[in-house]
N, C-alpha and C. Protein backbone atom coordinates (compact mmCIF):
# COMPACT_ATOMS: atom_id res chain seq x y z
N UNK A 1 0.08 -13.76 162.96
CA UNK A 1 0.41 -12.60 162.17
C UNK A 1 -0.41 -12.67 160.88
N UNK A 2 -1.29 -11.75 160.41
CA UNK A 2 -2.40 -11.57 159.26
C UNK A 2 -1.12 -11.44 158.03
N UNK A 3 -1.86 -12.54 157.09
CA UNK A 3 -0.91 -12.52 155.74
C UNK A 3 -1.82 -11.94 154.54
N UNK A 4 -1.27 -10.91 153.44
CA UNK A 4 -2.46 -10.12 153.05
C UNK A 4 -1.49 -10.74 151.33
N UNK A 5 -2.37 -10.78 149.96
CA UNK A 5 -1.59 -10.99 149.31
C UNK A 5 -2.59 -9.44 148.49
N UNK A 6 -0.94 -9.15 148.26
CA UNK A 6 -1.31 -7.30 147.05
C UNK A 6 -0.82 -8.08 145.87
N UNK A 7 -1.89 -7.72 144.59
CA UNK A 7 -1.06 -7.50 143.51
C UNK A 7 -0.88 -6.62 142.54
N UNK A 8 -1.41 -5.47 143.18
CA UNK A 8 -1.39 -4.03 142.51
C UNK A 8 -0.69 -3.19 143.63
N UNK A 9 -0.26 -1.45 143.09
CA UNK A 9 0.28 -1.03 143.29
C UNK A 9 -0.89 -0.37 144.40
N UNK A 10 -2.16 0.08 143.57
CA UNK A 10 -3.29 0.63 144.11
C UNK A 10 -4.15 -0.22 145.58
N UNK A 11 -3.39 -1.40 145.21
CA UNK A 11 -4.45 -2.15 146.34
C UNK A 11 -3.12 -1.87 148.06
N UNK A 12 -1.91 -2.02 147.12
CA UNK A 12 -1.37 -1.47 148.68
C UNK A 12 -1.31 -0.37 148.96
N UNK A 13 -1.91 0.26 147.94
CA UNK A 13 -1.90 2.21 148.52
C UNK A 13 -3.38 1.78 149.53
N UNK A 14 -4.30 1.66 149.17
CA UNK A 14 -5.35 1.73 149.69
C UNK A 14 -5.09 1.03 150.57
N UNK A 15 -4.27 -0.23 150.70
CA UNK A 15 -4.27 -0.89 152.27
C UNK A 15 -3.45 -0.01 153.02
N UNK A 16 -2.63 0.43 152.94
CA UNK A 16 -1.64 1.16 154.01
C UNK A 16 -2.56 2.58 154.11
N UNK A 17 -3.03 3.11 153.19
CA UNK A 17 -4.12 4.01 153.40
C UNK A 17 -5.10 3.41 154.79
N UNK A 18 -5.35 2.44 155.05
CA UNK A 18 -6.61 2.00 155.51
C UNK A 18 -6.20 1.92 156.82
N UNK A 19 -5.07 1.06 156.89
CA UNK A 19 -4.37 0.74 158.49
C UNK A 19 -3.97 1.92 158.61
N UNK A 20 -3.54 3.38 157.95
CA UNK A 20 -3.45 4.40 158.62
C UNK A 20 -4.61 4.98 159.38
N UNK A 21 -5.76 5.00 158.79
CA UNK A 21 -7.04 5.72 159.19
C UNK A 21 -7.13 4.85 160.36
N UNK A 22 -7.11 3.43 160.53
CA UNK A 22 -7.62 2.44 161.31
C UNK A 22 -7.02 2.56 163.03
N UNK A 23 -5.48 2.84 162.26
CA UNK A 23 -4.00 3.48 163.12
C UNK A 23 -4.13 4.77 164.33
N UNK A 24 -4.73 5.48 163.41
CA UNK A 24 -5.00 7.34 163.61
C UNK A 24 -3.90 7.55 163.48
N UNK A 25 -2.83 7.59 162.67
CA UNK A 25 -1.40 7.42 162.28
C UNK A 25 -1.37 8.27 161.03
N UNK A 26 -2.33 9.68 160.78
CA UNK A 26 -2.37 10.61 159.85
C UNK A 26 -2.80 11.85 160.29
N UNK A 27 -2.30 13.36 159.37
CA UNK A 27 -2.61 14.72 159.72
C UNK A 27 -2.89 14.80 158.36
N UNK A 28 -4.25 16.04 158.67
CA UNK A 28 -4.66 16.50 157.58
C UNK A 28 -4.37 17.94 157.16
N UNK A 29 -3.78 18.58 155.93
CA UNK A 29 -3.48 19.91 155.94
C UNK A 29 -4.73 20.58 156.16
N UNK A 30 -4.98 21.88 156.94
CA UNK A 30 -6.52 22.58 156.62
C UNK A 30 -5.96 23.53 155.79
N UNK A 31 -4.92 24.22 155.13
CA UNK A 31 -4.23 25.16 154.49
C UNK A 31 -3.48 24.59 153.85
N UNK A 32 -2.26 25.78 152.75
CA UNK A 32 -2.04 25.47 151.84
C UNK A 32 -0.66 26.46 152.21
N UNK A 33 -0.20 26.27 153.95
CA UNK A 33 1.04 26.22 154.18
C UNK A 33 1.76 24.88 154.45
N UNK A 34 3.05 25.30 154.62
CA UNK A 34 4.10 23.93 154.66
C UNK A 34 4.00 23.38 155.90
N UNK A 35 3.61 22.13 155.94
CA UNK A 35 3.64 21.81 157.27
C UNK A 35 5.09 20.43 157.56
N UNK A 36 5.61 20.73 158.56
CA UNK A 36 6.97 19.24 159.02
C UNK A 36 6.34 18.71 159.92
N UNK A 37 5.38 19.16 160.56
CA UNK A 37 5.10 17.92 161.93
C UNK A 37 3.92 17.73 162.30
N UNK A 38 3.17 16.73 162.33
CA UNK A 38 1.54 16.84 162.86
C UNK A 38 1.26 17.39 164.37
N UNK A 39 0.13 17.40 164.42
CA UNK A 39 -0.22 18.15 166.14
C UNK A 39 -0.24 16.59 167.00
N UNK A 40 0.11 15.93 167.09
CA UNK A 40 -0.05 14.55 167.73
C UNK A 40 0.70 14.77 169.00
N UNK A 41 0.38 14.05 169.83
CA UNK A 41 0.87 14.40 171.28
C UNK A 41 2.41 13.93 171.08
N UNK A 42 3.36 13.91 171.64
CA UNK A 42 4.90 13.54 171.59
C UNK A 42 5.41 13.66 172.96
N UNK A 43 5.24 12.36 173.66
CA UNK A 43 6.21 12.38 174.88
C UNK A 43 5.37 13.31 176.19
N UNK A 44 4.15 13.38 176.51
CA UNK A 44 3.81 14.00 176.99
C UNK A 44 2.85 14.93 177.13
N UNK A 45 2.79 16.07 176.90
CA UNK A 45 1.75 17.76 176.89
C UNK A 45 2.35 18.15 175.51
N UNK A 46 2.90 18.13 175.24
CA UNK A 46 3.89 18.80 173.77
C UNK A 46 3.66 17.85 172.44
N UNK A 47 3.32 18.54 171.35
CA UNK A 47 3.09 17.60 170.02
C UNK A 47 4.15 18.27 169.54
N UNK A 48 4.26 17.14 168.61
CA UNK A 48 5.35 16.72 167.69
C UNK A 48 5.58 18.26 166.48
N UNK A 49 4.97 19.10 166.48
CA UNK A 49 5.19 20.36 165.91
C UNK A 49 5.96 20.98 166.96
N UNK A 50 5.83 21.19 168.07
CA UNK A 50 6.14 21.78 168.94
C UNK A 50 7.82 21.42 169.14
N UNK A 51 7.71 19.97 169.62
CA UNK A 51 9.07 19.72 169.83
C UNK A 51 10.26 19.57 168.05
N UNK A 52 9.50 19.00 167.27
CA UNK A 52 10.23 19.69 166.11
C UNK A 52 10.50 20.82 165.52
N UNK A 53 10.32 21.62 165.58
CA UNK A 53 10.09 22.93 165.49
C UNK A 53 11.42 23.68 166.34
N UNK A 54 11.07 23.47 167.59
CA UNK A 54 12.39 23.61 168.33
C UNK A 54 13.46 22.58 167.71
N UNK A 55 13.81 21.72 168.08
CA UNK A 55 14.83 20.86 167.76
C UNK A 55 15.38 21.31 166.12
N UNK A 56 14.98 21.75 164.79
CA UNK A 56 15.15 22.05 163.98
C UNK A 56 15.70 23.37 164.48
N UNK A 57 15.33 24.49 164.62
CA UNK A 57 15.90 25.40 165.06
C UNK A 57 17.08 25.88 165.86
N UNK A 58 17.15 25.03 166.58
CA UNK A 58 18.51 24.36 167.65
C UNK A 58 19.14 24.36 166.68
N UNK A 59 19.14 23.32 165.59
CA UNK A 59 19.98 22.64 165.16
C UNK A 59 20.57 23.83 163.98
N UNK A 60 19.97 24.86 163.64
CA UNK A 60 20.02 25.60 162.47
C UNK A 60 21.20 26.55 163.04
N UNK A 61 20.72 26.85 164.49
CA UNK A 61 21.61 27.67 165.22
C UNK A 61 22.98 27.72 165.41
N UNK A 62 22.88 26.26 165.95
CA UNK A 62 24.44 25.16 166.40
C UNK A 62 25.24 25.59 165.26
N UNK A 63 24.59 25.17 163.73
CA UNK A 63 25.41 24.91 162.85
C UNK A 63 26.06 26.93 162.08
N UNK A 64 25.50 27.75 162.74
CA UNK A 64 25.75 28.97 162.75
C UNK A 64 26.13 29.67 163.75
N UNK A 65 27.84 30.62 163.74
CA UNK A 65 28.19 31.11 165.00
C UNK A 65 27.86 32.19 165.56
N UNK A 66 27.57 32.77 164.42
CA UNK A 66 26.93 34.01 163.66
C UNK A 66 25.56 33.73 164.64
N UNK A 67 24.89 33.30 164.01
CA UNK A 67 23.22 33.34 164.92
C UNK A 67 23.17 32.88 165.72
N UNK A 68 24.34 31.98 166.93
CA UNK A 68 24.28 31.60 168.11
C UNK A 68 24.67 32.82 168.90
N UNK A 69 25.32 33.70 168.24
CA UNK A 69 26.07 34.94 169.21
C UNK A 69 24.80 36.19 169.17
N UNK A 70 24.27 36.03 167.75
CA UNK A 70 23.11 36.71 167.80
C UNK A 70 21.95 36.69 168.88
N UNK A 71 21.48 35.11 169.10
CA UNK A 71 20.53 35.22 169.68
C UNK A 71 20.91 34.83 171.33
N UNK A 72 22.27 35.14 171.50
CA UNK A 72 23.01 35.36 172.77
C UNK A 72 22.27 36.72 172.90
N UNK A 73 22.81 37.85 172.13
CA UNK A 73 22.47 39.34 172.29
C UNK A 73 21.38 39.62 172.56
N UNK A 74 20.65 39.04 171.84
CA UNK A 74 19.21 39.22 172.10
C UNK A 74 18.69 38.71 172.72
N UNK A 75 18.99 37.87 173.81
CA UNK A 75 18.44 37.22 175.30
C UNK A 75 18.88 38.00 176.20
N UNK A 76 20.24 39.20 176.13
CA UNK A 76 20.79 39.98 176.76
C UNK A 76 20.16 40.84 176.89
N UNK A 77 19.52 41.38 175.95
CA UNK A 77 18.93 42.62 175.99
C UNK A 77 17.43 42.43 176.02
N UNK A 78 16.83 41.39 176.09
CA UNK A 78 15.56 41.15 176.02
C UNK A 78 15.20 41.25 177.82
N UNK A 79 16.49 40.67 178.45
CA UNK A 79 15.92 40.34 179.45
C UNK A 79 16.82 41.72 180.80
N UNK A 80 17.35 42.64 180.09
CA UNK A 80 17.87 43.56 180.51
C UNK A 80 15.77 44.40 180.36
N UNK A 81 15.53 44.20 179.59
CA UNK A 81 14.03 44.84 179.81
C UNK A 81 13.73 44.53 180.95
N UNK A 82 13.47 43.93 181.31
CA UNK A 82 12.41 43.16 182.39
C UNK A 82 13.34 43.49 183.63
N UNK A 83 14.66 43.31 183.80
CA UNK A 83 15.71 43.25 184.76
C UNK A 83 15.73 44.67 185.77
N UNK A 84 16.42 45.86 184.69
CA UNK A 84 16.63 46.98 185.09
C UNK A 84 15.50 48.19 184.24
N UNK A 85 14.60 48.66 185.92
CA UNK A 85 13.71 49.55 185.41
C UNK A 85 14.37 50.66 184.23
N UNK A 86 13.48 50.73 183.65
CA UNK A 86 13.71 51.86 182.53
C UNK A 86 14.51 51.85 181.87
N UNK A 87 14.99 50.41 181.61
CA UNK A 87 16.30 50.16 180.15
C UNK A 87 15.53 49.57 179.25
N UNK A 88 15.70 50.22 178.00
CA UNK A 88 15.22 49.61 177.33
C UNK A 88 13.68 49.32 177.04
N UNK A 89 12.72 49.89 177.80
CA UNK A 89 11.37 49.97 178.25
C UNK A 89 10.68 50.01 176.90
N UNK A 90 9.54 49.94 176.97
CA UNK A 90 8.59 49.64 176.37
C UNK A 90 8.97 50.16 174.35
N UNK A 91 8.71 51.54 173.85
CA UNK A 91 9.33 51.92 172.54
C UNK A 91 10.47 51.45 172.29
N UNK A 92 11.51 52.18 173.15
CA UNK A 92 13.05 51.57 173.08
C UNK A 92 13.52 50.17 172.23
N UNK A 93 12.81 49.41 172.92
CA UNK A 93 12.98 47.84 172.97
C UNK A 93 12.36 47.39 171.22
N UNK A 94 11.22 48.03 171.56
CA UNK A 94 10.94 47.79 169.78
C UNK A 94 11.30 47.89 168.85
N UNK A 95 11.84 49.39 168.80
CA UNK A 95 12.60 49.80 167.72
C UNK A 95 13.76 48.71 168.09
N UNK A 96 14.42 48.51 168.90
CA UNK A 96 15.87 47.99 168.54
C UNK A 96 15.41 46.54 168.28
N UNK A 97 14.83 45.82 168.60
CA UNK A 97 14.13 44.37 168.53
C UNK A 97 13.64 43.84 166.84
N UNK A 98 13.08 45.43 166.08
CA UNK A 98 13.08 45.73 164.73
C UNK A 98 13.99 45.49 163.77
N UNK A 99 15.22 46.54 164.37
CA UNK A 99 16.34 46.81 163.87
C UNK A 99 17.45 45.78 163.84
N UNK A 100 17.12 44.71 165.08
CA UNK A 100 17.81 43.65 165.25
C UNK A 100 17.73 42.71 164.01
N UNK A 101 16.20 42.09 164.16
CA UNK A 101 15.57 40.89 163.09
C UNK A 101 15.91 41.45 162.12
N UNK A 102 15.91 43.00 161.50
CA UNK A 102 15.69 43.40 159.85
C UNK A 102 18.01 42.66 159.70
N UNK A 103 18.56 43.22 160.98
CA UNK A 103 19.94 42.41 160.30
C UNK A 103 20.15 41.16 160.26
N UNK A 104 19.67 40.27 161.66
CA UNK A 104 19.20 39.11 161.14
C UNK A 104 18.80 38.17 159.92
N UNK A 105 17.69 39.00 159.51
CA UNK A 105 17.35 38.38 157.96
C UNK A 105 18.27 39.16 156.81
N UNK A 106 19.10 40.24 157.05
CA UNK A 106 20.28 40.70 155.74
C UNK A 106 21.32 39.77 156.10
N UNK A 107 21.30 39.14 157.02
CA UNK A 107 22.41 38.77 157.04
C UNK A 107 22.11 36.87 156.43
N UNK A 108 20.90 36.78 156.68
CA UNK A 108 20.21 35.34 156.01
C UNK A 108 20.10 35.09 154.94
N UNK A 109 19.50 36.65 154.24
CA UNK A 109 19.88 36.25 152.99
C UNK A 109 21.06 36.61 152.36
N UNK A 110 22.29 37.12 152.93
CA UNK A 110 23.82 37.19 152.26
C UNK A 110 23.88 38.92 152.06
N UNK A 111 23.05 39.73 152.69
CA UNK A 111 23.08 41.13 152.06
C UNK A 111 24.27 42.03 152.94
N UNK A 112 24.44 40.91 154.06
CA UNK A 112 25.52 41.55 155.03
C UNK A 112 26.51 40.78 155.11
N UNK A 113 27.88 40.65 156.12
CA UNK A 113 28.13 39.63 156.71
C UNK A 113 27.99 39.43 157.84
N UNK A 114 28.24 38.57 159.06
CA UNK A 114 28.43 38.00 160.69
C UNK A 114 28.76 39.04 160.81
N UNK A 115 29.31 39.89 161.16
CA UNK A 115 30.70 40.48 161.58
C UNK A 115 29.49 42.11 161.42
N UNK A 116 29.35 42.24 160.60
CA UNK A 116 28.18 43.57 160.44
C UNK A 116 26.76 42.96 161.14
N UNK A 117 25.87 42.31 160.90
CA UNK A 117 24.66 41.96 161.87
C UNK A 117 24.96 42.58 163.25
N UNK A 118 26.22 41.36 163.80
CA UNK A 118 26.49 41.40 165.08
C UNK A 118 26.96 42.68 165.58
N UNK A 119 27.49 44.19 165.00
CA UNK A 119 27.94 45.39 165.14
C UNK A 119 26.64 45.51 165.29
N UNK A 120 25.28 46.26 164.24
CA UNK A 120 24.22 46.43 164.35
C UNK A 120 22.76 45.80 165.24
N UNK A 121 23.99 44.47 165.95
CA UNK A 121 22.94 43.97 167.21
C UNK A 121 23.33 44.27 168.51
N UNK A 122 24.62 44.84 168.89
CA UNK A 122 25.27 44.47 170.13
C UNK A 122 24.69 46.37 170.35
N UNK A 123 24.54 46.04 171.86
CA UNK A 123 24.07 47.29 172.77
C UNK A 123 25.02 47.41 173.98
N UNK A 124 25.92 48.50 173.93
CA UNK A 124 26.52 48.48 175.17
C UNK A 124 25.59 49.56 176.35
């Protein structure tokens, strides 16, 4: 086992800097959005953005009953498109798919409550 002696703060930045590059155990931003997960492979065909990304979202859901029932509705009616000709078809679907997300996000940021979104999402 390699014994290394640091006695600066800078010399172990630059060493753990180094075994990272050495590692390939780093992502680089190309932008100056937020990034949570590098593109690195994870478990397979799928990188670690991919499967975090989901899994965070899951988890945002779970902890809301409100946006689990929401995006119940909207798997209902998404897939009532595709299901039964001419429901919901092509304009239709947009506008309400619009109208859906705009309560979605009133209701994200507090401008509504559960109880109103879910009136303004449900399609009988």
């Amino acid at each position: 086992m390699p014994y290394y002696l640091i006695e600066y703060l800078d010399e172990m930045l630059f060493f753990e800097f180094a075994e990272m590059l050495k590692n390939g155990q780093y992502f680089v931003l190309s932008d100056k959005r937020k990034r949570n997960f590098c593109d690195r492979p994870f478990e397979g065909k799928r990188t670690c953005k991919q499967v975090g990304a989901k899994l965070f979202f899951e988890k945002g859901v779970e902890a809301d009953t409100f946006l689990l029932q929401y995006l119940i509705e909207y798997n209902k009616v998404y897939s009532r498109r595709y299901r039964a000709a001419g429901k919901y078809a092509g304009e239709q679907f947009k506008s309400w798919s619009a109208a859906a997300s705009q309560a979605r996000r009133d209701y994200v940021e507090g401008k509504i409550s559960g109880v109103e979104m879910l009136a303004r999402v449900r399609v009988d």
